[in-house]
N, C-alpha and C. Protein backbone atom coordinates (compact mmCIF):
# COMPACT_ATOMS: atom_id res chain seq x y z
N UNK A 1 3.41 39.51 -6.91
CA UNK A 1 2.94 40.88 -7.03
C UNK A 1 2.62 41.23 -8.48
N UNK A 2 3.50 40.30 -9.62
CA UNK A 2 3.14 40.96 -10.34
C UNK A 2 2.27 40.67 -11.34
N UNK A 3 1.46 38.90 -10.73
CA UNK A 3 -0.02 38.54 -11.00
C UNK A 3 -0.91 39.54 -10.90
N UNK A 4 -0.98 39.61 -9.35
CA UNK A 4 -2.00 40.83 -8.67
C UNK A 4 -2.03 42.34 -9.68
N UNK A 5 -1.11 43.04 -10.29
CA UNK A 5 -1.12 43.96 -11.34
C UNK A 5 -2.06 43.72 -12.34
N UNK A 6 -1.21 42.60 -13.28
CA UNK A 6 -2.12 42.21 -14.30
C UNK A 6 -3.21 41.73 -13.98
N UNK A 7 -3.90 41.31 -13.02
CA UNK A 7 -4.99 40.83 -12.83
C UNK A 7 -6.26 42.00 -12.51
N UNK A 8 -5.68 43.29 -11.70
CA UNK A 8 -6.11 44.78 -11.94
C UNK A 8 -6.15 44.98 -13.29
N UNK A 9 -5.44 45.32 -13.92
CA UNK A 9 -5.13 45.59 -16.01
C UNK A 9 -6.02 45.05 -16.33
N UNK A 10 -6.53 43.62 -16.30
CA UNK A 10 -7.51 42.85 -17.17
C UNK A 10 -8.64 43.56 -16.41
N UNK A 11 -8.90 43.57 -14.66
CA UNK A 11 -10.32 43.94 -14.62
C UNK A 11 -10.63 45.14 -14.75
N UNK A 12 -9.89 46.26 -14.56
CA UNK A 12 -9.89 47.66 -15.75
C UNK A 12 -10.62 47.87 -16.65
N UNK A 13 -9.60 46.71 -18.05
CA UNK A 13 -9.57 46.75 -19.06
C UNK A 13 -11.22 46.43 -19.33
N UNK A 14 -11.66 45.70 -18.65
CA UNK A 14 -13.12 44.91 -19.00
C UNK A 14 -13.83 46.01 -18.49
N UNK A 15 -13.92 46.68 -17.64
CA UNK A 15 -14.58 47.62 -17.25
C UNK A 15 -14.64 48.82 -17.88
N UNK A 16 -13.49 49.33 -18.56
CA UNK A 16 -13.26 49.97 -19.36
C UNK A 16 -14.21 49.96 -20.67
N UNK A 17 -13.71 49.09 -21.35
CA UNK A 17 -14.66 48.16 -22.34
C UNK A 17 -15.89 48.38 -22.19
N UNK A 18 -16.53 48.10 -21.32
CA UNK A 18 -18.11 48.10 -20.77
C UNK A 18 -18.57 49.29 -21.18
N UNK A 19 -18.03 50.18 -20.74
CA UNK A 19 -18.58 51.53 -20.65
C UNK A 19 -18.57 52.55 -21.73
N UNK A 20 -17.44 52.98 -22.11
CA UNK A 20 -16.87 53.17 -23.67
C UNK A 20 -18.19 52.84 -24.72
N UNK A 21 -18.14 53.64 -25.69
CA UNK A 21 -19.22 53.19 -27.13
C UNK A 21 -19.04 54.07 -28.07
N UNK A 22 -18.87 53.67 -29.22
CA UNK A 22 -19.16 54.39 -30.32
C UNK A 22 -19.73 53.78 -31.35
N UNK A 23 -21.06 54.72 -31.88
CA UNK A 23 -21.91 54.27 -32.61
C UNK A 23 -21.96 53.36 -31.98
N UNK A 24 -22.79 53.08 -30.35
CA UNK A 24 -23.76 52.27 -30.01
C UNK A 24 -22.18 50.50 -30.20
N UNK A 25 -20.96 50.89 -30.11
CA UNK A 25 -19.87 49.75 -30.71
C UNK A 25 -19.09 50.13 -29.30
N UNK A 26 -18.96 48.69 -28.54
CA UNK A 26 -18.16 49.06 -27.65
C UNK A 26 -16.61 48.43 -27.98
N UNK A 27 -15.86 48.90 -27.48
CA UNK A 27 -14.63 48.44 -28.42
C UNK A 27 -13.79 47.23 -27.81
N UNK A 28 -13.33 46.61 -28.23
CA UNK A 28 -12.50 45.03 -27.80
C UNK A 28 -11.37 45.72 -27.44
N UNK A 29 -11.05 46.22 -26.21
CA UNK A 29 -10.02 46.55 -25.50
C UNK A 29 -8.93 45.25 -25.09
N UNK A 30 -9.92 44.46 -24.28
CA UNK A 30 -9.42 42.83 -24.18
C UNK A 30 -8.23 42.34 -25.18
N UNK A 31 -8.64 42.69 -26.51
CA UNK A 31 -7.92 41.70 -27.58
C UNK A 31 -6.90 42.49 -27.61
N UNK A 32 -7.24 43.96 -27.78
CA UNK A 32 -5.39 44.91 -27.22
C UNK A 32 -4.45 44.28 -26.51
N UNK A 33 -4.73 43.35 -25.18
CA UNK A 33 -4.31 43.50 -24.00
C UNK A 33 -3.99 42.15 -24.27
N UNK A 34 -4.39 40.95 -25.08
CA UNK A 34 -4.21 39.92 -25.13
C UNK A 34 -2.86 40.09 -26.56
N UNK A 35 -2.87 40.76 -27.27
CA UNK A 35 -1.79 41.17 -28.25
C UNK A 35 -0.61 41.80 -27.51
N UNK A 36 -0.75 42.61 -26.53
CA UNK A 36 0.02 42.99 -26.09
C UNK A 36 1.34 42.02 -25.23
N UNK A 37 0.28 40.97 -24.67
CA UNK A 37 1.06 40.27 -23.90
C UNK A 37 1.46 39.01 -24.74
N UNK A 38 0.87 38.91 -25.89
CA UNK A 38 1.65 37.83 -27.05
C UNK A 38 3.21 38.76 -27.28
N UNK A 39 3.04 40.13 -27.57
CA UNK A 39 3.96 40.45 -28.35
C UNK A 39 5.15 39.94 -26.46
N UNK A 40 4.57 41.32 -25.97
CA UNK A 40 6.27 40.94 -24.87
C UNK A 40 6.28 39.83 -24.23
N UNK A 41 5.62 38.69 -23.94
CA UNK A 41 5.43 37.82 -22.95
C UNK A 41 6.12 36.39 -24.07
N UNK A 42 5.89 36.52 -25.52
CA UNK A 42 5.77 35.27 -25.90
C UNK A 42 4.94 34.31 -26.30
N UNK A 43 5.12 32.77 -26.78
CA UNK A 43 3.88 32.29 -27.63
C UNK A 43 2.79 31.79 -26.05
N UNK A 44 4.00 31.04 -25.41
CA UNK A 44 2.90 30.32 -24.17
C UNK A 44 2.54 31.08 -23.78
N UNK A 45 3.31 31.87 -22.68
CA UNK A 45 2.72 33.29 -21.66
C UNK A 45 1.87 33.72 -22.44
N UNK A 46 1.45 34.37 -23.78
CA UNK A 46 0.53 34.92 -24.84
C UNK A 46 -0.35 34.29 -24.55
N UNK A 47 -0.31 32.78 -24.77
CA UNK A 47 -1.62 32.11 -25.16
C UNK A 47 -2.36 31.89 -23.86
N UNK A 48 -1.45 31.62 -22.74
CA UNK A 48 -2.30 31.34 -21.35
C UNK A 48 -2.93 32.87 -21.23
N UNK A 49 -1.87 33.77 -20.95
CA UNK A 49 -2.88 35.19 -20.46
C UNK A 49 -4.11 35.43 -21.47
N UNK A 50 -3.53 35.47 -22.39
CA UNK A 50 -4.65 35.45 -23.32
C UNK A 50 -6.24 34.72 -22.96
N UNK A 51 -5.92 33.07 -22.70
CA UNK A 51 -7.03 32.75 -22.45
C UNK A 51 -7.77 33.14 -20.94
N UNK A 52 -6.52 33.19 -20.15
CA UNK A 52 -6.97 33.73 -18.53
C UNK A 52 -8.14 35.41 -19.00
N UNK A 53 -7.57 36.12 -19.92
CA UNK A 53 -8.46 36.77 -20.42
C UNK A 53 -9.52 36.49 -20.66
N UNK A 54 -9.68 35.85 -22.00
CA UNK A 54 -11.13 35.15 -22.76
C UNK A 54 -12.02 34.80 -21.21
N UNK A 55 -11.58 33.73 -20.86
CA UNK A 55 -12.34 33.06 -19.46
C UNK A 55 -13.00 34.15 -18.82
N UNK A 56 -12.00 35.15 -17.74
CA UNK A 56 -12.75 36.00 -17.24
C UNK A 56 -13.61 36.75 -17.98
N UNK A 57 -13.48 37.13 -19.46
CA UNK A 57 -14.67 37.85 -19.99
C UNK A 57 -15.75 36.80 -20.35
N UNK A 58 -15.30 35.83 -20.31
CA UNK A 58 -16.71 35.49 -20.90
C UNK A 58 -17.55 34.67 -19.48
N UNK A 59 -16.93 34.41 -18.10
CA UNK A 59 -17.12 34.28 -17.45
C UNK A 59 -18.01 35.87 -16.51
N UNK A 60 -17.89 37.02 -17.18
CA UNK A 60 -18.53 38.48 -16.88
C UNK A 60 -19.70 38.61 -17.38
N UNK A 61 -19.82 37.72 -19.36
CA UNK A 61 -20.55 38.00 -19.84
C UNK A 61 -22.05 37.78 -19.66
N UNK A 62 -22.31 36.19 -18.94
CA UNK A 62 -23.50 35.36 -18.42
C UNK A 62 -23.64 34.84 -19.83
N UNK A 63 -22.63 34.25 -20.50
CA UNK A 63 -22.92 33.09 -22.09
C UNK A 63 -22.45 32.05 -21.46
N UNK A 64 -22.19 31.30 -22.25
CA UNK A 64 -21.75 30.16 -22.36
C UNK A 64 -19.84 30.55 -22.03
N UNK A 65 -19.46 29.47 -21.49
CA UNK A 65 -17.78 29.77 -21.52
C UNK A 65 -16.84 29.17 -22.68
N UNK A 66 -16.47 29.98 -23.60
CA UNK A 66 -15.45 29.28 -24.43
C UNK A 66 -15.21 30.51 -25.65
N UNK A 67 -15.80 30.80 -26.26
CA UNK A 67 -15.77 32.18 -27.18
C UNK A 67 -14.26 32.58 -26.85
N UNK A 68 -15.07 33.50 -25.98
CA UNK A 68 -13.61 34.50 -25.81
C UNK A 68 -12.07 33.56 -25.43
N UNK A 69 -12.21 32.54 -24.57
CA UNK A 69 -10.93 32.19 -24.19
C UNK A 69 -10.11 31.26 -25.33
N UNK A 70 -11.13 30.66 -26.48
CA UNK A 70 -10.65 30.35 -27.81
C UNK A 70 -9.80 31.66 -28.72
N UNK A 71 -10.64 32.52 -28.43
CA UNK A 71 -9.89 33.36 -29.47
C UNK A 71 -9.04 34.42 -28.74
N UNK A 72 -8.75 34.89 -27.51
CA UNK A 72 -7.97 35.27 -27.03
C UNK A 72 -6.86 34.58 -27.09
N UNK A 73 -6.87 33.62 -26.70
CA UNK A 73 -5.49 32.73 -26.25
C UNK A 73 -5.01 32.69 -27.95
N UNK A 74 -5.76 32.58 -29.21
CA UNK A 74 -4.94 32.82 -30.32
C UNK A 74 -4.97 33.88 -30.67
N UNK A 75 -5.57 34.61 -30.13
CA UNK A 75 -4.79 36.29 -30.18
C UNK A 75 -3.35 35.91 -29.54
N UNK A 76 -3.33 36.23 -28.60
CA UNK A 76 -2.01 35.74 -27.68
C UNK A 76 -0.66 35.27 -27.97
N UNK A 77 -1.16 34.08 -28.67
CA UNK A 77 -0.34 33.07 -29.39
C UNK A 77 0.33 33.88 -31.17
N UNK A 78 -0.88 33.90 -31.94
CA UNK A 78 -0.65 35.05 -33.06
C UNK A 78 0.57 35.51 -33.19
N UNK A 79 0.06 36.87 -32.02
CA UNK A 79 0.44 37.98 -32.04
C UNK A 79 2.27 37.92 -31.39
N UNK A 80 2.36 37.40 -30.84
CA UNK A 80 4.08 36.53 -30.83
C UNK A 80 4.70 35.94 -31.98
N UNK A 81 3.87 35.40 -33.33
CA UNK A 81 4.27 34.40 -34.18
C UNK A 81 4.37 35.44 -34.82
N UNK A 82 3.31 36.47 -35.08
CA UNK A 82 3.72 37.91 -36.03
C UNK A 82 4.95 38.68 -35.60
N UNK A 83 4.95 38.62 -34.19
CA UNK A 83 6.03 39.59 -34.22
C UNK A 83 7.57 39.59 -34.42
N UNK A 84 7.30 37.88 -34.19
CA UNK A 84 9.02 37.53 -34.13
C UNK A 84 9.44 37.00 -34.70
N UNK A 85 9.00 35.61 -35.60
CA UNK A 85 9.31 34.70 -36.26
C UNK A 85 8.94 35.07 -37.73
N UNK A 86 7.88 36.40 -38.32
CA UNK A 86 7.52 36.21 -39.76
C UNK A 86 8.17 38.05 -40.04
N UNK A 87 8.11 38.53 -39.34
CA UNK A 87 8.05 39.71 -39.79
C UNK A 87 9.14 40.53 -39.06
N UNK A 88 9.65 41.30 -39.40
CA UNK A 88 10.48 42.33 -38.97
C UNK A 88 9.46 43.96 -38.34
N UNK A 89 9.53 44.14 -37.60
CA UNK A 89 8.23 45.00 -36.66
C UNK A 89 8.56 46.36 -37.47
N UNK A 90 7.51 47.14 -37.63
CA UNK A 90 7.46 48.54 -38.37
C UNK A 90 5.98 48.88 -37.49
N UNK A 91 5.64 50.06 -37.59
CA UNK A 91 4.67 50.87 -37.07
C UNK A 91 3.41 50.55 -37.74
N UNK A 92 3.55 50.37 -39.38
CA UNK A 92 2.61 50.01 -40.41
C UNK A 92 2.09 48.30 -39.71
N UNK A 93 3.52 47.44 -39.73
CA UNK A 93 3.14 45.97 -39.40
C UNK A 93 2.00 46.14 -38.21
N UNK A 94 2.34 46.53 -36.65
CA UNK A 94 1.78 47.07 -35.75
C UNK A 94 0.17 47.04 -36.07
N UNK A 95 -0.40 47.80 -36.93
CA UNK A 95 -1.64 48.83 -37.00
C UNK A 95 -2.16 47.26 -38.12
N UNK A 96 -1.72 46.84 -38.74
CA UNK A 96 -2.30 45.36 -40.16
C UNK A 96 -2.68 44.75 -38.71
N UNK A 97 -1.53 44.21 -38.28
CA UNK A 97 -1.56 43.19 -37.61
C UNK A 97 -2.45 43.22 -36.22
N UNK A 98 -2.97 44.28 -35.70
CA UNK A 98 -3.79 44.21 -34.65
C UNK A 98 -5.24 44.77 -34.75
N UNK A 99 -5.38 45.06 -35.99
CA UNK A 99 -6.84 45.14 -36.84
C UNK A 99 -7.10 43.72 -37.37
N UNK A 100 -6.05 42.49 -37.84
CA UNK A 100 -6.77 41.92 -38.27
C UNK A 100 -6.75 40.65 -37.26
N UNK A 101 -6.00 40.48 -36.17
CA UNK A 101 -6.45 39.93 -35.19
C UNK A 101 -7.84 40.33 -34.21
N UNK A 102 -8.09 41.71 -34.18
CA UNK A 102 -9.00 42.11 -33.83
C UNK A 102 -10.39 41.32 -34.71
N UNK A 103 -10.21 42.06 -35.56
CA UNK A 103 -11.47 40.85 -36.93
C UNK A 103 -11.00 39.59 -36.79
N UNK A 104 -10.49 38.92 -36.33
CA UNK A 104 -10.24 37.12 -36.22
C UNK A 104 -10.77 37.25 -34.60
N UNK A 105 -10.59 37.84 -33.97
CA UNK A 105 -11.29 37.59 -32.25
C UNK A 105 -12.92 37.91 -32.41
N UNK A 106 -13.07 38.66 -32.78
CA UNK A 106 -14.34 39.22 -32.87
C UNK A 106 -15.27 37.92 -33.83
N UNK A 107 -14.83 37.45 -35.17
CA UNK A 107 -15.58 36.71 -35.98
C UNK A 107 -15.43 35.32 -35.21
N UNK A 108 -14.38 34.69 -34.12
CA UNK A 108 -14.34 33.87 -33.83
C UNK A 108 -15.48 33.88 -32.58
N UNK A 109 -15.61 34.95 -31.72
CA UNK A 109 -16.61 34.89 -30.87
C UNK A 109 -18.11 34.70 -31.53
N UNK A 110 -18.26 35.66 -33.05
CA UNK A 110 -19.31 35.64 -33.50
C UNK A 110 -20.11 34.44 -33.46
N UNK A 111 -19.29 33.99 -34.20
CA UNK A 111 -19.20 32.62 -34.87
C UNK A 111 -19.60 30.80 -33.83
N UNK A 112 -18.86 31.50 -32.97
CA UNK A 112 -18.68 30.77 -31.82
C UNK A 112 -20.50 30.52 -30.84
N UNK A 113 -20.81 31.73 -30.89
CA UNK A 113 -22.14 32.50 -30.21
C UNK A 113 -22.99 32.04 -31.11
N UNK A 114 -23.29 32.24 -32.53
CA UNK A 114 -24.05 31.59 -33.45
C UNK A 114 -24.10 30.40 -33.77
N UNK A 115 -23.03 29.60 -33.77
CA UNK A 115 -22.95 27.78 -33.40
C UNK A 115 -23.83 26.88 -32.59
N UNK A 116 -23.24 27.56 -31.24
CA UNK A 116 -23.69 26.88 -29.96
C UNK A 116 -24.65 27.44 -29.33
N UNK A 117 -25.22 28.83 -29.48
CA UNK A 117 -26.23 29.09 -29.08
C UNK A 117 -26.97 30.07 -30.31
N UNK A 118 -27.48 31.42 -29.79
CA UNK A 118 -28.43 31.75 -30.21
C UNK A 118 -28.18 32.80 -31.21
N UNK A 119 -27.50 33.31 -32.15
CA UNK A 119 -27.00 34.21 -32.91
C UNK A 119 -27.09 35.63 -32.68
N UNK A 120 -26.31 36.17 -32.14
CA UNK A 120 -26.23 37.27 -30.84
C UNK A 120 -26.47 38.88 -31.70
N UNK A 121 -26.80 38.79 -33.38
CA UNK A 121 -27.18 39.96 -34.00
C UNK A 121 -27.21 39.56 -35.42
N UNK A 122 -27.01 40.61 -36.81
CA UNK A 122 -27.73 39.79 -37.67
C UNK A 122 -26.26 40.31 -38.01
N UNK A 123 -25.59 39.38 -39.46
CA UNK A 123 -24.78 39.09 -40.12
C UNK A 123 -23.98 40.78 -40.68
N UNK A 124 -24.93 41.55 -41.23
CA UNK A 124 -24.84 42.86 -41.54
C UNK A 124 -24.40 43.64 -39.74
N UNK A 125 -25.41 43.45 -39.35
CA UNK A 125 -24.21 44.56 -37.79
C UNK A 125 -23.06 43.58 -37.50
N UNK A 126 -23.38 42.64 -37.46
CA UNK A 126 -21.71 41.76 -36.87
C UNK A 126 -20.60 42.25 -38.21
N UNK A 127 -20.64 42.33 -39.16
CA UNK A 127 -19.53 42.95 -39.64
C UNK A 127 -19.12 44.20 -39.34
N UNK A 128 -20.29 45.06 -39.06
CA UNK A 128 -20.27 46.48 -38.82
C UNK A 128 -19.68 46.86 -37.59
N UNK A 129 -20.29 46.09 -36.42
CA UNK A 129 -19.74 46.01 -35.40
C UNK A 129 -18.04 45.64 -35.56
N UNK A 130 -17.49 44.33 -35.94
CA UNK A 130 -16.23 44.04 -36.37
C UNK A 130 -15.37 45.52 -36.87
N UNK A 131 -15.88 45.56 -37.65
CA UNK A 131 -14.87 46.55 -38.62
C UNK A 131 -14.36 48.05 -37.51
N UNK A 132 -15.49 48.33 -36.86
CA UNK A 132 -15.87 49.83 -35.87
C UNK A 132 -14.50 49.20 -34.68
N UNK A 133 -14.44 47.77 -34.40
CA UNK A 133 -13.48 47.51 -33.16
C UNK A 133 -12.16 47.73 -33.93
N UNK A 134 -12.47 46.77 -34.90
CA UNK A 134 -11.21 47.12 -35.74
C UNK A 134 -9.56 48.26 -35.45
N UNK A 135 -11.16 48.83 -36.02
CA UNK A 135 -10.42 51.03 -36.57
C UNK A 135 -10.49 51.44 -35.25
N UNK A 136 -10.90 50.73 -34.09
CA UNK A 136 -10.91 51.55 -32.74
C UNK A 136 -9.86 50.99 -32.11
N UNK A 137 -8.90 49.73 -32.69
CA UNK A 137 -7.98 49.33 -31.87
C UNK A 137 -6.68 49.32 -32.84
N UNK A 138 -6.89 49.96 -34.17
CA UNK A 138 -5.61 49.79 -34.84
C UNK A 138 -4.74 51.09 -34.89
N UNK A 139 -4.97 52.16 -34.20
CA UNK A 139 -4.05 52.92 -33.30
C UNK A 139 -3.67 52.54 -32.72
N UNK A 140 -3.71 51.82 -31.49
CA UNK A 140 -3.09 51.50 -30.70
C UNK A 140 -1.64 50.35 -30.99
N UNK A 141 -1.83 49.92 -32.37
CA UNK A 141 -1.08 49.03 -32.94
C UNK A 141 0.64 49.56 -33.43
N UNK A 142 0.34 51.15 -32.95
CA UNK A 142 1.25 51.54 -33.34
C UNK A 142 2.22 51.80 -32.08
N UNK A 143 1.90 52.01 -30.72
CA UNK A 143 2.75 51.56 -29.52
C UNK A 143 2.93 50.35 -29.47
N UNK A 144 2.59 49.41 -29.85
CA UNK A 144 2.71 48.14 -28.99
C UNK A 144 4.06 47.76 -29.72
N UNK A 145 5.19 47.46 -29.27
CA UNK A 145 6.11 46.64 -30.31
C UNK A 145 7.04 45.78 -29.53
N UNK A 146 7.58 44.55 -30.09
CA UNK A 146 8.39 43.90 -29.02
C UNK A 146 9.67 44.50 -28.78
N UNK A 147 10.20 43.95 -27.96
CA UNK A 147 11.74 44.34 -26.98
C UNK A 147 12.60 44.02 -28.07
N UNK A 148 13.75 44.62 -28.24
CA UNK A 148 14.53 44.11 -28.90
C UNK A 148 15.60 43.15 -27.98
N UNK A 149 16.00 42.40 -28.68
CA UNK A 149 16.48 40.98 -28.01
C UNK A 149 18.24 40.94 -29.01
């Protein structure tokens, strides 16, 4: 049952995503959701949901498959190694740490898209774009925190 949940959450979340825009910037909700489940789930659980993420989005997108489930799953993974093993969690850590995984998912898809295929915008909006997901997901950095153990 409680596949079937998360498996609603992710297709939500993508749908969500879709629709949403600012300044013409739709925001990486995904990489929230893939941080989220690094922080409470752990490095593996992180890195698999994570990529079970990447996959289905980029399996939505009609690209090539690999982008997203590369850099999700090290979102995933990350975002467990930040929370538990280097750092002691604060509200500030939270908001660093899921802006700049956000800019590491985002430049890794870029990057990824401009490699192997066709370079999906020009160098100047892909930062612009980056930075806009950024600041649109580093609020949210301030709920997310692990369990205490």
């Amino acid at each position: 049952m409680n596949y079937i949940l998360w498996a609603v959450i992710i297709f939500f979340t993508i749908i969500i995503q879709g629709s949403v825009s600012l300044f013409d910037v739709t925001p990486n909700f995904t990489a929230v959701l893939a941080y989220y489940l690094g922080v409470k789930r752990g490095k593996i659980n992180g890195m698999f949901f994570g990529s079970f993420i990447g996959i289905v989005e980029d399996s939505l997108s009609y690209t090539f498959l690999g982008p997203n489930l590369l850099s999700k799953g090290m979102i995933g993974y990350l975002s467990s190694l930040i929370s538990s093993k280097l750092f002691i969690w604060t509200p500030v850590l939270g908001i660093i740490s899921i802006s700049i995984l956000t800019i590491t998912d985002s430049f890794i898809v870029f990057v990824s898209r401009s490699v192997f295929d066709i370079m999906p915008v020009s160098i100047g909006v892909a930062v612009f774009i980056i930075l806009i997901q950024s600041l649109l997901n580093a609020p949210l950095g301030i709920f997310i925190k692990p369990d205490e153990k």
